[in-house]
N, C-alpha and C. Protein backbone atom coordinates (compact mmCIF):
# COMPACT_ATOMS: atom_id res chain seq x y z
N UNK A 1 0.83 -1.17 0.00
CA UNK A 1 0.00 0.00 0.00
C UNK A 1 0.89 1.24 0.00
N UNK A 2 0.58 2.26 -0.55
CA UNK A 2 1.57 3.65 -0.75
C UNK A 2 1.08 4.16 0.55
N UNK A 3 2.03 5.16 0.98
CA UNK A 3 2.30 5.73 1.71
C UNK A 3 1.62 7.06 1.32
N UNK A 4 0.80 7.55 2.47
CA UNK A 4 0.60 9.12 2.27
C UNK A 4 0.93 9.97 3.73
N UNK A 5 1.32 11.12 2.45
CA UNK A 5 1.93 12.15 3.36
C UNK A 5 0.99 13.85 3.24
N UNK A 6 0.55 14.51 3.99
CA UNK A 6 -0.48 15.11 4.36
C UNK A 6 0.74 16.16 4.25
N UNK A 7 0.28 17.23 3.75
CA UNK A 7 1.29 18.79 3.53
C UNK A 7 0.71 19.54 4.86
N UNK A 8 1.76 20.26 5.56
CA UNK A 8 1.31 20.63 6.40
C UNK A 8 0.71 22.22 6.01
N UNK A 9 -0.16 23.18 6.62
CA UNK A 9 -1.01 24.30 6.16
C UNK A 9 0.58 25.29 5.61
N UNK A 10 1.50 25.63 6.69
CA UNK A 10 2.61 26.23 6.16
C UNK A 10 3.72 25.21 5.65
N UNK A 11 3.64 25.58 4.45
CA UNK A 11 4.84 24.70 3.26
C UNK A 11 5.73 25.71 3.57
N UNK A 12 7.04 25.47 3.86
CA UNK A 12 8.33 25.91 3.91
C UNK A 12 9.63 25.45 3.18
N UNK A 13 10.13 26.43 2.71
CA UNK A 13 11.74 25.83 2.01
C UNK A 13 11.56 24.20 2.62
N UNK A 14 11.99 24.23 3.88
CA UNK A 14 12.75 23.09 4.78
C UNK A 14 11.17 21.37 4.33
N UNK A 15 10.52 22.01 4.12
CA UNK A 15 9.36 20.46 3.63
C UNK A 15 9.62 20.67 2.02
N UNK A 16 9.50 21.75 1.67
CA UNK A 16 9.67 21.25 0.03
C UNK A 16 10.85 20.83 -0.71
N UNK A 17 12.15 21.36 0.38
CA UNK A 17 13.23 20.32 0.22
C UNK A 17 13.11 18.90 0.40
N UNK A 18 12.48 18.94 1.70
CA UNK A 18 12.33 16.98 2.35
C UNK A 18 11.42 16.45 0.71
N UNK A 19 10.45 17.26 0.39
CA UNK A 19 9.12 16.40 -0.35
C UNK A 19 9.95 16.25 -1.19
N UNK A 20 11.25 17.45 -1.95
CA UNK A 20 11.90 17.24 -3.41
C UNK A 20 12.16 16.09 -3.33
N UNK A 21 13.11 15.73 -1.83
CA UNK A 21 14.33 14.45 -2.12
C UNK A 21 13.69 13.12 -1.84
N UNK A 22 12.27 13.09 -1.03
CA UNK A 22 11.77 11.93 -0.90
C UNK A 22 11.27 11.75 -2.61
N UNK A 23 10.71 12.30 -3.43
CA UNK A 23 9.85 12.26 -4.27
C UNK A 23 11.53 11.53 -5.55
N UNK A 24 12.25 12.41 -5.58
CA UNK A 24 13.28 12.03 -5.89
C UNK A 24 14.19 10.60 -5.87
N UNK A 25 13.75 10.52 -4.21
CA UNK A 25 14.36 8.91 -4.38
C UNK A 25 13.01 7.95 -4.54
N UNK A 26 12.12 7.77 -4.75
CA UNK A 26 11.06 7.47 -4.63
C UNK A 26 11.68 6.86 -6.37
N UNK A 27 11.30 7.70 -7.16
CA UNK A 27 11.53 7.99 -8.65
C UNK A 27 12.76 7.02 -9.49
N UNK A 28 14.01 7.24 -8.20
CA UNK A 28 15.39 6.70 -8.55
C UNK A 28 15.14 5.33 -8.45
N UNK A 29 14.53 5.05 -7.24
CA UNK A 29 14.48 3.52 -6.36
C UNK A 29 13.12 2.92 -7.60
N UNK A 30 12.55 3.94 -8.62
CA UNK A 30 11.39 2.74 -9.58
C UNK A 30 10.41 2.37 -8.35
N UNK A 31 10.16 3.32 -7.49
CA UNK A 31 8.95 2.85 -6.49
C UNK A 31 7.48 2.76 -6.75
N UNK A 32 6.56 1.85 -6.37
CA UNK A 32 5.02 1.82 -6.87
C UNK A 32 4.82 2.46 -5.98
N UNK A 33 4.39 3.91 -6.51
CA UNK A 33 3.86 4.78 -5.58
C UNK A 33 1.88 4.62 -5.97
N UNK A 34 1.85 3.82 -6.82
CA UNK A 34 0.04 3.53 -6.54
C UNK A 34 0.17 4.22 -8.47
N UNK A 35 -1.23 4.25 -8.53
CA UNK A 35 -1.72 4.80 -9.92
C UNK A 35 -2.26 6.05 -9.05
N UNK A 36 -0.95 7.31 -9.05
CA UNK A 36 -1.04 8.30 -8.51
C UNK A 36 -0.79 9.30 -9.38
N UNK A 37 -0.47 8.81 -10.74
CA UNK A 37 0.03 9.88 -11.62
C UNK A 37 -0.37 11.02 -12.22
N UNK A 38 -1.56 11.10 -12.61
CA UNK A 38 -1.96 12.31 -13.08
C UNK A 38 -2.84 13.26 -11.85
N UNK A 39 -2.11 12.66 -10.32
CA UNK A 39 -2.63 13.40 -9.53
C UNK A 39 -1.08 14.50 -9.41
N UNK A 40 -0.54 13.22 -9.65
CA UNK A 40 1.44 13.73 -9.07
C UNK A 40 1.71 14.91 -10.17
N UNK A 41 1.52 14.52 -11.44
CA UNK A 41 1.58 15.54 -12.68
C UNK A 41 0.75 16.54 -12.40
N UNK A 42 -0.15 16.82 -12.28
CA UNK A 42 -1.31 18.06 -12.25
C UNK A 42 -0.71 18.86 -10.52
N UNK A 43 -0.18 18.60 -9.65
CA UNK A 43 0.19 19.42 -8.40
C UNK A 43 1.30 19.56 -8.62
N UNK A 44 2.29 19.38 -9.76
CA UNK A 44 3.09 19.66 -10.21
C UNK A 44 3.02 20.68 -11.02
N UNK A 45 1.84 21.36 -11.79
CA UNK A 45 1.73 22.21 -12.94
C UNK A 45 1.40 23.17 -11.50
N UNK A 46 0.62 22.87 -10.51
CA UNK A 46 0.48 23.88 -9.21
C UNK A 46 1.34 24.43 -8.74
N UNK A 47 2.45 23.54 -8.46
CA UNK A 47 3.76 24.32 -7.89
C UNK A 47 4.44 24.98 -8.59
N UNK A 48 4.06 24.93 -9.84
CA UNK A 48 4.78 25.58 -11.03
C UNK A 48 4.69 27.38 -10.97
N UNK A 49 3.09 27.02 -11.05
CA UNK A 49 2.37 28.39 -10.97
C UNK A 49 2.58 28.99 -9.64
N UNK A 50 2.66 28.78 -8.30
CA UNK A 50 2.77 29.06 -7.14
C UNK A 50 4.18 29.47 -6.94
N UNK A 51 5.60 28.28 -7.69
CA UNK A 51 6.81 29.52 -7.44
C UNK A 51 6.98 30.65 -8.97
N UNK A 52 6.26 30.42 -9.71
CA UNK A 52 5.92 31.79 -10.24
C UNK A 52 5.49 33.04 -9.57
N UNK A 53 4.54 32.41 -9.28
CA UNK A 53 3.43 33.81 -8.40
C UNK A 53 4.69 34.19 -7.23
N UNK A 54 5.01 33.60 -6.66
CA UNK A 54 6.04 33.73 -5.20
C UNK A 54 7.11 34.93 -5.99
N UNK A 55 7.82 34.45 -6.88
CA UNK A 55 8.90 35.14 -7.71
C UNK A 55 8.04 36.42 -7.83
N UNK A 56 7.00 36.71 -8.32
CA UNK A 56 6.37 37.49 -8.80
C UNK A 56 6.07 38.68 -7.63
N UNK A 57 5.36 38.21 -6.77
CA UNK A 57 5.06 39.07 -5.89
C UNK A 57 6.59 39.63 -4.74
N UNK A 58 7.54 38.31 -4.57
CA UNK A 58 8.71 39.18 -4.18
C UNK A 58 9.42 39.66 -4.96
N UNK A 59 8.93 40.35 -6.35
CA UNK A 59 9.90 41.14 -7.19
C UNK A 59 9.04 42.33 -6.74
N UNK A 60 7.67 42.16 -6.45
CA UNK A 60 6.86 43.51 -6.57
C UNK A 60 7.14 44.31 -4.85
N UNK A 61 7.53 43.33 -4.15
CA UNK A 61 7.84 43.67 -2.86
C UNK A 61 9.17 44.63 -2.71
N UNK A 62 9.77 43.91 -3.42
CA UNK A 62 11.24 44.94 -3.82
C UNK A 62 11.14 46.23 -3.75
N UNK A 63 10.01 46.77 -4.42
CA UNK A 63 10.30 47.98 -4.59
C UNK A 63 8.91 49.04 -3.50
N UNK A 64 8.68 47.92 -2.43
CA UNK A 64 8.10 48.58 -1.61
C UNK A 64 8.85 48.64 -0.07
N UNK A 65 9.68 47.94 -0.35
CA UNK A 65 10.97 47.93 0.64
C UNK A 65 12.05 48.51 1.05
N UNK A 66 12.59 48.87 2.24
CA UNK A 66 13.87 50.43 1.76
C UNK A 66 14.93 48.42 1.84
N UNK A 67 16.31 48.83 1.06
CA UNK A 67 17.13 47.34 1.19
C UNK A 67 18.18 48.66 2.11
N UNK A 68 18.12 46.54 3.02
CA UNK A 68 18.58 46.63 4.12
C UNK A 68 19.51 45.13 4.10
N UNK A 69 20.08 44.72 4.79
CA UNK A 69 20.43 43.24 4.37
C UNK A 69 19.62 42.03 4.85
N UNK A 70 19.04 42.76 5.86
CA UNK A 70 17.81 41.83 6.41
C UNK A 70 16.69 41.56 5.32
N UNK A 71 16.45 42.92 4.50
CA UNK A 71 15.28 42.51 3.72
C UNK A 71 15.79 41.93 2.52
N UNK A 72 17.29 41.97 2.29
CA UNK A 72 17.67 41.51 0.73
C UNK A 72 18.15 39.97 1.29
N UNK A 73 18.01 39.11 2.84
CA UNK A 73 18.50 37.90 3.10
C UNK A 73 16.63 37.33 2.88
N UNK A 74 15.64 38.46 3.83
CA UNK A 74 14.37 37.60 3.73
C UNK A 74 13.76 36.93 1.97
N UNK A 75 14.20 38.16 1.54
CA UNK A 75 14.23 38.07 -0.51
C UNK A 75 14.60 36.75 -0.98
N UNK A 76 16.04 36.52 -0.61
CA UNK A 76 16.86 35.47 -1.11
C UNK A 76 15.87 34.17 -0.50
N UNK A 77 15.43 34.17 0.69
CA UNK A 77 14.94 33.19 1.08
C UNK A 77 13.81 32.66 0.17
N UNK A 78 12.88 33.96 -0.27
CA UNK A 78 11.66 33.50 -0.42
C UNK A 78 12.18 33.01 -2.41
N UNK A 79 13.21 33.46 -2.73
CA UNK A 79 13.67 33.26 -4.24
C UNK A 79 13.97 31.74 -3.98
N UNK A 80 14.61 31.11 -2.99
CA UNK A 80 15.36 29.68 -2.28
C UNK A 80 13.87 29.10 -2.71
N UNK A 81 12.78 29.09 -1.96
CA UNK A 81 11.88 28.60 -1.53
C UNK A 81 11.00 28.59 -2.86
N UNK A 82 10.83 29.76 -3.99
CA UNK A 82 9.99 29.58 -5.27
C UNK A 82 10.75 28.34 -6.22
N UNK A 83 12.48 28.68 -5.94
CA UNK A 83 13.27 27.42 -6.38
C UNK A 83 12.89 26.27 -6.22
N UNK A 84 12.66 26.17 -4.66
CA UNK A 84 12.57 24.49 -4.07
C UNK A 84 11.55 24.06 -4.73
N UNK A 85 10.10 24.88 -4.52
CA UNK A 85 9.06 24.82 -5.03
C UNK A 85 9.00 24.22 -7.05
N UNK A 86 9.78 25.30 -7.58
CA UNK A 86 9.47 24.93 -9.11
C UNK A 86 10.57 23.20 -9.33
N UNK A 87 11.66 22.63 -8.58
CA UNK A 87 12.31 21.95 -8.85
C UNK A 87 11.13 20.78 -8.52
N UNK A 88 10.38 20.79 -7.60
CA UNK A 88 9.69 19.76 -7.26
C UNK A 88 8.10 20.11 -8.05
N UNK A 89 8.03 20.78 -8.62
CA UNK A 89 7.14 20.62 -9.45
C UNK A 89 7.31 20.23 -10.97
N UNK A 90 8.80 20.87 -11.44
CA UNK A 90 8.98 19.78 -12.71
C UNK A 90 9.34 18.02 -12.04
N UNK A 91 9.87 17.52 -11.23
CA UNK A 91 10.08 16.14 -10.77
C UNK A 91 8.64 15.77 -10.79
N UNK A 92 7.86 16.72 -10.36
CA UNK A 92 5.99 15.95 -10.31
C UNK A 92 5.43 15.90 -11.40
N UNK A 93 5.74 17.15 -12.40
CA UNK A 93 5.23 16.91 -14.10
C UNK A 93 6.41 15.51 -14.72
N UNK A 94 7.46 15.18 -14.09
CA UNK A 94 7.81 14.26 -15.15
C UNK A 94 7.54 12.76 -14.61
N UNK A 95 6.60 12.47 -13.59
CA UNK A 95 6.31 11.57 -12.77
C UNK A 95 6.28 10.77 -14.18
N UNK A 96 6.74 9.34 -14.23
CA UNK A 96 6.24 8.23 -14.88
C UNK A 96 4.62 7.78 -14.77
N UNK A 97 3.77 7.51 -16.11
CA UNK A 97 2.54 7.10 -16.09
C UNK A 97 2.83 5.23 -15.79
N UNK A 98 2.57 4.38 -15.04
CA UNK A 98 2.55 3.31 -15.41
C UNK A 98 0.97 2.41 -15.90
N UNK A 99 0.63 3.08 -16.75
CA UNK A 99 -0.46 2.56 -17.62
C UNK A 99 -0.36 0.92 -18.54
């Protein structure tokens, strides 16, 4: 039986790293993760759009901000985190169908 894992309400860098590398070895190891695929592909086109939007709105934040290094480290973070986000959403669009 597959394993499920419940996202917690705040997604952070530090889980969408864990979800990248579990999902990752999951993938490597050829695991039967169930006939989960075009659930795994489609929340993958989500995270796509979500570290878009993220990128998006902390570019628009930029320029409502005086820079400080605090606000150009919180920046970098949230740029880290649209990263983590879009890497694990192409790994979820290229999920294998096993049809």
């Amino acid at each position: 039986m597959a394993e499920v894992h419940l996202l917690q309400r705040r997604f952070n860098q530090e889980s969408a790293e864990r979800l990248t590398k579990a999902l990752e070895q999951a993938i490597t190891a050829n695991a039967d993760l169930g006939p989960r695929w075009p659930q795994i592909r489609a929340l993958g086109l989500s995270l796509q759009q979500l570290s878009r939007d993220l990128e998006q709105e902390t570019d628009r934040m930029a320029f409502k901000l005086d820079v400080t290094p605090e606000v150009e480290a919180f920046r970098a973070s949230l740029y880290q985190l649209a990263e983590a986000f879009s890497r694990l959403g192409t790994i979820a669009q290229t999920y294998p169908s096993r049809a």
